[in-house]
Protein backbone atom coordinates (compact mmCIF):
# COMPACT_ATOMS: atom_id res chain seq x y z
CA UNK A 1 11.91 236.19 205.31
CA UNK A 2 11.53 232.28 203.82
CA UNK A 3 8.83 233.24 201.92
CA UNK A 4 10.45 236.32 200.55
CA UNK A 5 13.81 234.15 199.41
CA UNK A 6 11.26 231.72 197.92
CA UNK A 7 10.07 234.00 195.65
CA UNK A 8 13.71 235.25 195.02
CA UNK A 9 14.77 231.92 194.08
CA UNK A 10 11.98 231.15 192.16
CA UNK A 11 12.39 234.38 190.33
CA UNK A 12 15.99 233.43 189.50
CA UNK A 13 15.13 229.80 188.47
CA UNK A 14 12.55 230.92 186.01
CA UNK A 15 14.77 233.83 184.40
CA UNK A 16 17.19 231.33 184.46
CA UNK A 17 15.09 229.15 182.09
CA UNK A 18 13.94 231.94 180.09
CA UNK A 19 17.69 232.63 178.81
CA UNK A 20 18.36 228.98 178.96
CA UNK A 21 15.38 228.35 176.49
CA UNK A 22 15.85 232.03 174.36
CA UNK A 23 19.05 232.39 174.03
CA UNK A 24 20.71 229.36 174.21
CA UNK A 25 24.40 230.75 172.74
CA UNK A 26 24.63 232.60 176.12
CA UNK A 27 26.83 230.99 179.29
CA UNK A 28 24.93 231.86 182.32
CA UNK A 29 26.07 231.85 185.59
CA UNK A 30 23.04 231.72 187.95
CA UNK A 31 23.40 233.51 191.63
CA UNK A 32 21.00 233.66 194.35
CA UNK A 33 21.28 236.18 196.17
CA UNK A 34 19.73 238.08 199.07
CA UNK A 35 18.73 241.25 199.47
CA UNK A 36 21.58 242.00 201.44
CA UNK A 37 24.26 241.26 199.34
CA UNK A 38 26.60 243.76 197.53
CA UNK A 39 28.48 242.80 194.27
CA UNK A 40 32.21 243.85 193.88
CA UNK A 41 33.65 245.06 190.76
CA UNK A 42 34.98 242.42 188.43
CA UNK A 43 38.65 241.22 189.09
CA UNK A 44 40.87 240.94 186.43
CA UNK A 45 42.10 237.63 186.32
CA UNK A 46 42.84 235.89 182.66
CA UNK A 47 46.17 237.35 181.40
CA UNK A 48 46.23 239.76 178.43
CA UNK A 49 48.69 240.01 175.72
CA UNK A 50 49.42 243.49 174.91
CA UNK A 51 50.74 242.83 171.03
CA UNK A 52 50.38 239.23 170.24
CA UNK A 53 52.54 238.37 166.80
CA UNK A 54 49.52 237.99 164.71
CA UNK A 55 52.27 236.28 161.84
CA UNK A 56 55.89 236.94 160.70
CA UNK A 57 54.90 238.66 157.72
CA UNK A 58 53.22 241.09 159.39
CA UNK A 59 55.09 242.29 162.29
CA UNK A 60 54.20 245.67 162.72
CA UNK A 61 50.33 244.77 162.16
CA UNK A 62 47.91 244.64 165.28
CA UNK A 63 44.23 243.16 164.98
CA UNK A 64 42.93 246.19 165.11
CA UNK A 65 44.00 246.25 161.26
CA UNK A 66 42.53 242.88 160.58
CA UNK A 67 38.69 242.24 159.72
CA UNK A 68 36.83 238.76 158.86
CA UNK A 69 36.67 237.81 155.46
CA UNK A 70 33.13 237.94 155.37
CA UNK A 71 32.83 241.47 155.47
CA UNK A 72 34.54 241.29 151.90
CA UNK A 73 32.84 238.52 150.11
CA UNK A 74 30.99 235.78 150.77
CA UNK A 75 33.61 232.98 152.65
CA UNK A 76 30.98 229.74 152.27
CA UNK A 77 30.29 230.46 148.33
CA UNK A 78 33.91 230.76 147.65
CA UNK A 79 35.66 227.74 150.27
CA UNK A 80 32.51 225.51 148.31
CA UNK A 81 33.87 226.69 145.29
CA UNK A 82 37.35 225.63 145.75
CA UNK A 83 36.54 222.50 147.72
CA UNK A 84 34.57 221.35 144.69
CA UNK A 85 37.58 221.94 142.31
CA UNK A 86 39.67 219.71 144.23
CA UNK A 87 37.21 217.16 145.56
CA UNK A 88 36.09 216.40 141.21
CA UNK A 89 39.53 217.74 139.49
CA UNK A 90 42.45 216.10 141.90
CA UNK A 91 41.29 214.34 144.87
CA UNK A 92 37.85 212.34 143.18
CA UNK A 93 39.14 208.68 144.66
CA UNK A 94 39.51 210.69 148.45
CA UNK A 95 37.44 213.64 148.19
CA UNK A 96 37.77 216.16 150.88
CA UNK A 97 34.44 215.87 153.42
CA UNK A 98 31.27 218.05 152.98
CA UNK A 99 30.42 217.71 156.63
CA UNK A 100 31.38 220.65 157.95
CA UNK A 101 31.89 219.82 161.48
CA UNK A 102 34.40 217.21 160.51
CA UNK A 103 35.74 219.69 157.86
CA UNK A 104 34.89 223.27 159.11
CA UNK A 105 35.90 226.71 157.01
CA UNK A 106 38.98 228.20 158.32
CA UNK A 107 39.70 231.55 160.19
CA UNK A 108 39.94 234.19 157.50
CA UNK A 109 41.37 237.96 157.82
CA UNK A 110 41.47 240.67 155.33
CA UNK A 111 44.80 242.58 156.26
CA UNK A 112 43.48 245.94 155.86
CA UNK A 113 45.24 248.30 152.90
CA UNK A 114 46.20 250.87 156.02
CA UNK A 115 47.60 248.14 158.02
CA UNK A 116 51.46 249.12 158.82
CA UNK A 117 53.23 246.35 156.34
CA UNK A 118 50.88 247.08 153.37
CA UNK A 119 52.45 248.90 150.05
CA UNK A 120 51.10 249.44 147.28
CA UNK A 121 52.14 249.50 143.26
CA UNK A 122 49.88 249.89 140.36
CA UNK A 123 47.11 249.81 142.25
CA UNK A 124 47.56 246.38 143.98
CA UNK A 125 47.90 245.97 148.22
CA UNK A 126 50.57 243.86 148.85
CA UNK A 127 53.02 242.82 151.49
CA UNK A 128 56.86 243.58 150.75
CA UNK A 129 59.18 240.78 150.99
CA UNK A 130 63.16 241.83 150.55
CA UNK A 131 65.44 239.10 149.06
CA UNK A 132 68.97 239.23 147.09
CA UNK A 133 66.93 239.33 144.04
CA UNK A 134 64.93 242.32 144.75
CA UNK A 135 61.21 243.06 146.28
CA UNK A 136 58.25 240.65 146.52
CA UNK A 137 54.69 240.99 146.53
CA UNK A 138 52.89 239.04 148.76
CA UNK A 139 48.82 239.29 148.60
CA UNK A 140 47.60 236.55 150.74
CA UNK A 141 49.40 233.24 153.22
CA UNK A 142 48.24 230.65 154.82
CA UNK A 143 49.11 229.62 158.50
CA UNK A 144 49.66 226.09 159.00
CA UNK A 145 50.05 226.48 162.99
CA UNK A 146 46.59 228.13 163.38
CA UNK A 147 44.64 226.88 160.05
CA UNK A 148 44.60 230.72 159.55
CA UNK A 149 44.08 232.49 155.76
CA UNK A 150 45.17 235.92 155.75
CA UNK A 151 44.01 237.80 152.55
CA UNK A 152 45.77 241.39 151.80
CA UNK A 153 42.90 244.09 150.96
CA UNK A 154 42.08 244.40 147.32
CA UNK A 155 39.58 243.75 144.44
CA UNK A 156 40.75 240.52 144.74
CA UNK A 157 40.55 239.01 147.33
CA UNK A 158 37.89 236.22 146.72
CA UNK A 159 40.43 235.04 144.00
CA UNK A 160 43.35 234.95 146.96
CA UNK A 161 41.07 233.44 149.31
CA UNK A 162 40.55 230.66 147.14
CA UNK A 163 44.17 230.42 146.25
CA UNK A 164 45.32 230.22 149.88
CA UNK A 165 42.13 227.90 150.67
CA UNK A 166 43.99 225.21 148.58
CA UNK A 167 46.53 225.34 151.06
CA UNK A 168 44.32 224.84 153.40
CA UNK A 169 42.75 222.08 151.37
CA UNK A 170 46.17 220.60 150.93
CA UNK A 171 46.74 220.66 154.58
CA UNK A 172 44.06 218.55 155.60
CA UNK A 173 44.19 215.98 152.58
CA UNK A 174 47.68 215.40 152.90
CA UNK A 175 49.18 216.52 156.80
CA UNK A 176 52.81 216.02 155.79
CA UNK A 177 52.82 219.17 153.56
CA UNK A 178 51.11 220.97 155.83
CA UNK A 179 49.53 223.06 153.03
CA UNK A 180 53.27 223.92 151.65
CA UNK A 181 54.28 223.79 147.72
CA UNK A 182 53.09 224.88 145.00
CA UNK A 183 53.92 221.67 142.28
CA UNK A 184 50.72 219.88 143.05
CA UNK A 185 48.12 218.78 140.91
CA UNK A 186 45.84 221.39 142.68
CA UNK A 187 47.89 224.51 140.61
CA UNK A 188 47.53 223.24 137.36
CA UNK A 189 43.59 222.22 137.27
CA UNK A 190 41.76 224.61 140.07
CA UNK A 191 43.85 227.62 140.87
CA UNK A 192 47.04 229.41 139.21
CA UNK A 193 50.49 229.04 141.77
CA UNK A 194 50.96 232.81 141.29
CA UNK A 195 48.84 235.92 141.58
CA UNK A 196 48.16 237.59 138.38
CA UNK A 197 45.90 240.43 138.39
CA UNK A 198 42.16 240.14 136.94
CA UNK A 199 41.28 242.65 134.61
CA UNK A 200 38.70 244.85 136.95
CA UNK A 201 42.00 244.75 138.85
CA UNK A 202 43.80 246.20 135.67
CA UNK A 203 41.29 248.60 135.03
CA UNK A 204 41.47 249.98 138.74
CA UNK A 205 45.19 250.51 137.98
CA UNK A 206 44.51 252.29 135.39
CA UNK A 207 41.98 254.92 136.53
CA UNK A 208 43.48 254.89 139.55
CA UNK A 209 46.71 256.06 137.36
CA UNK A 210 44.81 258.59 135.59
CA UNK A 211 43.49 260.13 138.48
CA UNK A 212 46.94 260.85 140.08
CA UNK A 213 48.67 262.07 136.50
């Protein structure tokens, strides 16, 4: 029986190692065990929110109609991009780090176009905001609390990312703000304070307006 658990363990101990030395990304949890063990189902344990508020804006939204950013376009061209803007056109006596564990890309979501608090008008995604001077478009925000961008599904979105990135930018640079404003230097030399659409994002109005007349 010793020499059979010595072999066991030394079984374990060397798959251990293997996934130790492999796969290194992995959290392993190494138990020896005996042949006459049984294993129980898991136990639930860690509590689970059933519909987490994901933001204000977006009430009615679930993550189920979120997805990364990087499915879109490509997140590390486009945060270099912007951090390059700032770090030569605004902030070139306190540029913003390049080390990106000090200064790391932020969570990014693309609120999907079928996601509950999505409308749509002349071909642009957009979420509704109601005030005493009428409706708002709203096609991408940036959460302070969570150093989250959220980016509303459409051609684009790279653009938005950036725009909302700047926020993010402004965040870090300067904590007070906490990314808020939109009177900054940042508006006038890297990105535009409002959305205005690109012209592919014309021209998809327009066929997409032809194809419904």
């Amino acid at each position: 029986m010793n020499i059979l658990l010595e072999a066991l363990a030394s079984v374990v101990f060397f798959t251990f190692r293997i996934f130790s030395v492999i796969l290194p990304s992995l959290l392993v949890y190494a138990v020896l065990m005996t042949p006459e063990v049984s294993l129980n189902r898991g136990v639930p344990i860690v509590s689970r929110i059933d519909h987490a508020a994901i933001h204000e804006l977006i009430p009615n939204s679930s993550w189920n109609d979120l997805e990364p950013c990087g499915k879109y376009f490509d997140e590390q061209e486009q945060f270099r991009k912007a951090r390059s803007c700032v770090n030569k056109e605004v902030w070139s006596e306190s540029p913003l780090t390049e080390n990106e564990l000090e200064f790391p890309i932020p969570r990014c979501f693309i609120i999907k176009a079928q996601s509950p608090n999505i409308l749509s008008k002349d071909g642009i995604n957009f979420i509704p905001i109601f005030d005493q001077d009428g409706v708002g478009a709203i096609v991408g925000v940036y959460q302070p609390e969570t150093r989250t961008v959220f980016v509303v599904e459409n051609i684009d979105a790279p653009e938005v990312y950036r725009h909302e990135l700047q926020h993010y930018f402004l965040h870090e640079h300067d904590p007070e703000t906490e990314g808020g404003g939109h009177d900054q230097a940042i508006w006038q030399r890297c990105e535009p304070p409002y959305y205005e659409p690109s012209e592919r994002a014309k021209k998809l109005a327009e066929n997409s307006a032809g194809t419904t007349s």
